[in-house]
Protein backbone atom coordinates (compact mmCIF):
# COMPACT_ATOMS: atom_id res chain seq x y z
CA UNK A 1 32.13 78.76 -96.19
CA UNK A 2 34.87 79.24 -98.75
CA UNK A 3 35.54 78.34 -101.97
CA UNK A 4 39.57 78.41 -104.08
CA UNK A 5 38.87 80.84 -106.77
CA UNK A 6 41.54 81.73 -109.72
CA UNK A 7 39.71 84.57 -110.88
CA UNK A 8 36.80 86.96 -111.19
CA UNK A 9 36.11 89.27 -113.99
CA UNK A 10 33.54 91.21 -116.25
CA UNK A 11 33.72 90.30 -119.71
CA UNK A 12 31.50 89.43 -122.61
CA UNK A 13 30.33 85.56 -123.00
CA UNK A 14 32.40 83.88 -125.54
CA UNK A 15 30.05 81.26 -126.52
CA UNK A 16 26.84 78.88 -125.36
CA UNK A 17 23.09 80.99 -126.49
CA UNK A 18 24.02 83.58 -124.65
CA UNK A 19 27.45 85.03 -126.53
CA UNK A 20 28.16 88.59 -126.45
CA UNK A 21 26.64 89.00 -123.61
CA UNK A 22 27.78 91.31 -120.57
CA UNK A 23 28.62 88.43 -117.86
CA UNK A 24 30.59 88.38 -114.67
CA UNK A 25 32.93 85.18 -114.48
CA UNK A 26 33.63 83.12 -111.60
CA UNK A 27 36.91 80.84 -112.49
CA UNK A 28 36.91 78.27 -109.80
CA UNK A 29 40.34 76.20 -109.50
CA UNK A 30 40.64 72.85 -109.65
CA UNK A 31 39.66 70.26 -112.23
CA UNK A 32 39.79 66.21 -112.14
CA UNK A 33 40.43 66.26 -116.20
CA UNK A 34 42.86 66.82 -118.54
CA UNK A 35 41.55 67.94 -122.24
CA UNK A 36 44.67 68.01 -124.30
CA UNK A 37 42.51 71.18 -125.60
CA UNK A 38 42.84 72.44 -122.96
CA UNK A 39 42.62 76.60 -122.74
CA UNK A 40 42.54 77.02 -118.59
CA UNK A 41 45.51 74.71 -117.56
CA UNK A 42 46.32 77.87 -115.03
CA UNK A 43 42.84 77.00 -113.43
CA UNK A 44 43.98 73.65 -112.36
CA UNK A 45 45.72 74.91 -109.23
CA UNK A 46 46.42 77.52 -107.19
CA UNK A 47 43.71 80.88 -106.48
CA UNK A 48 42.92 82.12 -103.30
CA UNK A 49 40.71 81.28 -101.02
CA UNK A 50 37.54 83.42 -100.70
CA UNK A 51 34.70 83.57 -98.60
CA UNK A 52 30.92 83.02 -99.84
CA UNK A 53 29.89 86.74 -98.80
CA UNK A 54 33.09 87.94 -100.66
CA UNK A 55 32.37 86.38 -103.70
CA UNK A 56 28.88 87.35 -103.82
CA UNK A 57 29.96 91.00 -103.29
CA UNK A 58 32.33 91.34 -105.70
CA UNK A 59 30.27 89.59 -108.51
CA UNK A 60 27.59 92.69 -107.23
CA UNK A 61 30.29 94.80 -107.62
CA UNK A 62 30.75 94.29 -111.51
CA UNK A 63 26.81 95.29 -111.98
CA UNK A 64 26.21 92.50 -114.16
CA UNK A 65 22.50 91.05 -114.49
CA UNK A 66 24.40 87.36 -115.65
CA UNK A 67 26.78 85.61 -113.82
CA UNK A 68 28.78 82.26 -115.49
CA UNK A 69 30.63 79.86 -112.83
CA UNK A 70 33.18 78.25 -114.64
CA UNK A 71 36.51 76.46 -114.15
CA UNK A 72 38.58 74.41 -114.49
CA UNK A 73 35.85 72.05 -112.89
CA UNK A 74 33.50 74.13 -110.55
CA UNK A 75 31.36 71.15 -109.79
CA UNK A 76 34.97 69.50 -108.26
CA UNK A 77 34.44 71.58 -105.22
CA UNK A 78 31.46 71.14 -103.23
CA UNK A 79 30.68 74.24 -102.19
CA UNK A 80 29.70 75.98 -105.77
CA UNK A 81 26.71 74.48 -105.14
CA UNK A 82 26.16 76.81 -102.00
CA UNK A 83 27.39 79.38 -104.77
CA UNK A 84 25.33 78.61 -107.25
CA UNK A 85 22.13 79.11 -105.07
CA UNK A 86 23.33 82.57 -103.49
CA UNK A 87 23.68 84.13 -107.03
CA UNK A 88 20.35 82.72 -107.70
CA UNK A 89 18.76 83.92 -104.58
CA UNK A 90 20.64 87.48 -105.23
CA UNK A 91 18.91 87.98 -108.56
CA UNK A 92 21.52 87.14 -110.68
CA UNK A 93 20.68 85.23 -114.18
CA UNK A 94 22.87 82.03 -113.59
CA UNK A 95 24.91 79.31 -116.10
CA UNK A 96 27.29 76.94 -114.89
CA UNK A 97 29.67 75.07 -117.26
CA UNK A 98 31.12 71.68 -116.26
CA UNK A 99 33.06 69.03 -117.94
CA UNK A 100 30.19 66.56 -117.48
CA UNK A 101 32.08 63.92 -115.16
CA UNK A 102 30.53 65.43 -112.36
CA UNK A 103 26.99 64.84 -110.83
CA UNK A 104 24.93 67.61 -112.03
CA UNK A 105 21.46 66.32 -110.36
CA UNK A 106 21.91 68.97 -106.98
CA UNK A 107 22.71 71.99 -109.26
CA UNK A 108 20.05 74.29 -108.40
CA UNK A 109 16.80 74.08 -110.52
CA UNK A 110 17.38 77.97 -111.41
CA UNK A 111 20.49 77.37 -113.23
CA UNK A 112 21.58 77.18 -117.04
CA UNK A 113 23.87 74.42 -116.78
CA UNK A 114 25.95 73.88 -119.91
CA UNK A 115 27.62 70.36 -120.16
CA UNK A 116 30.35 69.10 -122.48
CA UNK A 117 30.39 65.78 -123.48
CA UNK A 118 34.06 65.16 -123.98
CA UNK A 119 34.93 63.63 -127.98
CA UNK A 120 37.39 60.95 -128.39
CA UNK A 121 40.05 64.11 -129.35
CA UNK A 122 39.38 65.17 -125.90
CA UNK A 123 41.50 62.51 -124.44
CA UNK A 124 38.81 62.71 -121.59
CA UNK A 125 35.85 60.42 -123.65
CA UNK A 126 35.91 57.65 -120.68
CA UNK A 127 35.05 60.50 -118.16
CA UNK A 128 31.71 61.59 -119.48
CA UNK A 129 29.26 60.82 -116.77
CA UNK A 130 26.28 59.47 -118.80
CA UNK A 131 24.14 59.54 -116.14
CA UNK A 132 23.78 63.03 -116.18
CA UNK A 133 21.58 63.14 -119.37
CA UNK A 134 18.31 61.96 -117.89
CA UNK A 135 18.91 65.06 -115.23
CA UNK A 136 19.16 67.44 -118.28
CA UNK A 137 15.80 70.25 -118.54
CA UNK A 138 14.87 71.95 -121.22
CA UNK A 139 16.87 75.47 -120.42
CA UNK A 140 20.42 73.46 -120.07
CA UNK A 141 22.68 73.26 -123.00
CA UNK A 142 24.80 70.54 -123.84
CA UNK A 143 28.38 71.55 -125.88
CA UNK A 144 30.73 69.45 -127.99
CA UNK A 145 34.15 70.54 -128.52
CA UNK A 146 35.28 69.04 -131.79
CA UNK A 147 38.58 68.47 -132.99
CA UNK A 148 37.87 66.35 -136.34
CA UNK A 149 35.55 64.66 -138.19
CA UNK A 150 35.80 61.60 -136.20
CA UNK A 151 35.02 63.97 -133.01
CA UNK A 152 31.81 65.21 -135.43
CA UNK A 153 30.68 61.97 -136.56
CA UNK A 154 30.84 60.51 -132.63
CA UNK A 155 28.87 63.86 -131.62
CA UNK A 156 25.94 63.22 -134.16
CA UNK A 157 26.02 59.72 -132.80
CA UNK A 158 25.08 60.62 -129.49
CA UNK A 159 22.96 63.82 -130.40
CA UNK A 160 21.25 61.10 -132.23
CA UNK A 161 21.09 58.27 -129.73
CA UNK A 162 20.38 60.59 -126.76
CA UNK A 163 17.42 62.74 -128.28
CA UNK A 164 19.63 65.39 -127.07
CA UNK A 165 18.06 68.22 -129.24
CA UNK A 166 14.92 67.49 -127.85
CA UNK A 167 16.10 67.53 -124.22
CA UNK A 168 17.60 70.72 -123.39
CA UNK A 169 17.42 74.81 -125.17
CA UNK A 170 20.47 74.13 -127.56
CA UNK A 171 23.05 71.58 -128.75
CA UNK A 172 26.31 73.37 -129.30
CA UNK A 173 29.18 72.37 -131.79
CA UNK A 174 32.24 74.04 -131.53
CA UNK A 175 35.57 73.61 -133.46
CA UNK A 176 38.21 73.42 -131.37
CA UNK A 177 40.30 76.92 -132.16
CA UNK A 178 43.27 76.17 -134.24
CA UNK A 179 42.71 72.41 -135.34
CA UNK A 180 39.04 72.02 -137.10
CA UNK A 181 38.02 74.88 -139.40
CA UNK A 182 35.02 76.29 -138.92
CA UNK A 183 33.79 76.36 -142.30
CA UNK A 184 34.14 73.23 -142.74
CA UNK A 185 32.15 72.15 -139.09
CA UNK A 186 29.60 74.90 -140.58
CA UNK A 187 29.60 72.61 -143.63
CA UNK A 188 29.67 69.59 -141.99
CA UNK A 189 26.26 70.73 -139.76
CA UNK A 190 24.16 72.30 -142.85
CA UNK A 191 24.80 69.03 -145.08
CA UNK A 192 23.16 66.82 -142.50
CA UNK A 193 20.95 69.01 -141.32
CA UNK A 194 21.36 68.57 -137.45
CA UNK A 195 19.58 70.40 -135.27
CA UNK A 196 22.22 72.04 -133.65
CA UNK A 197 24.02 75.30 -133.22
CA UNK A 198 27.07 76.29 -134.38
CA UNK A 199 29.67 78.28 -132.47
CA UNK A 200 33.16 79.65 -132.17
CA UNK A 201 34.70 80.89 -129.13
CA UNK A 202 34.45 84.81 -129.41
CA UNK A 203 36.61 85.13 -126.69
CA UNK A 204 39.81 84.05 -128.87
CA UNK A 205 38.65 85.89 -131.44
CA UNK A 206 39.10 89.08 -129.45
CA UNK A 207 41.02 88.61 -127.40
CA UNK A 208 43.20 85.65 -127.95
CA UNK A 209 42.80 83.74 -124.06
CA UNK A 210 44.26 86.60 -122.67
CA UNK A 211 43.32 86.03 -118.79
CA UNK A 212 40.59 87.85 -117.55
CA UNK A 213 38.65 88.32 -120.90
């Protein structure tokens, strides 16, 4: 069993409940959209292909308790599920985060997953797969990347028409770094009270997307 991986690395979560945490990163290549956002275009192709056993040893190699499986689109190759299962049955604390135009109902029941649903400044709003909301539990997250207030009011629209808040852990807002302030999302959020929280990316904070941070 193998799976095309562009990297793995020990770093600190940059965002979703558990930021600033010590997590080991799978990057798996490969994704089916195009975010004009876009911070992993070197995902989209390319890696190496690794074997199942391999992975799992060098993610146990790092020491990490938490382990995020991430892409590009990790969903877009069939076997992270396999992947997603062994970390699980190896201990490991496990979140997955997908673009949300993939099936999420066989993710293992054991994993955080941590869904986007794509704004209009996305470029990728006709891709959300809306059938995936009924398959959300109460310890996934769901994360909008905004890019201006018509990305915010759209958000609040469907936080509001999918009694998202009351589905899953947390609702996450997040400017998108560079375009939206984050004061004024911050703003935006306190004035209508929405039952959300707010986040910025600490990885381009400290580190500014360098690759394998």
């Amino acid at each position: 069993m193998e799976l095309r991986v562009t990297e793995i690395f020990h770093s600190l979560q940059g965002e979703a409940r558990t930021v600033g945490r010590p997590t080991v990163f799978v990057r798996l290549t490969g994704c089916p959209q195009r975010c004009v956002w876009c911070d992993t275009e070197y995902a989209f192709q390319g890696g190496e292909k690794r074997s199942l056993d391999d992975i799992l040893d060098q993610v146990a190699g790092h020491g990490a308790h938490y382990v995020t499986v991430t892409g590009g689109e990790p969903l877009a190759q069939p076997n992270c599920l396999p992947l997603l299962t062994a970390l699980c049955d190896r201990g490991h604390e496990v979140s997955l985060e997908t673009g949300g135009a993939m099936d999420i109902a066989p993710v293992d029941e054991r994993v955080s997953v941590v869904m986007d649903l794509k704004a209009p400044g996305s470029g990728e709003q006709h891709n959300n797969r809306l059938d995936n909301i009924p398959h959300l539990r109460p310890h996934h997250q769901v994360k909008f990347v905004l890019a201006d207030r018509r990305d915010y009011d759209w958000a609040r629209f469907m936080l509001d028409q999918h009694q998202l808040a009351a589905r899953v852990s947390d609702v996450l807002f997040s400017p998108v770094h560079g375009q939206l302030s984050g004061a004024d999302l911050a703003d935006w959020i306190v004035a209508d009270r929405l039952p959300v929280r707010f986040q910025l990316q600490l990885h381009k904070l400290l580190w500014n997307d360098a690759r394998g941070r």
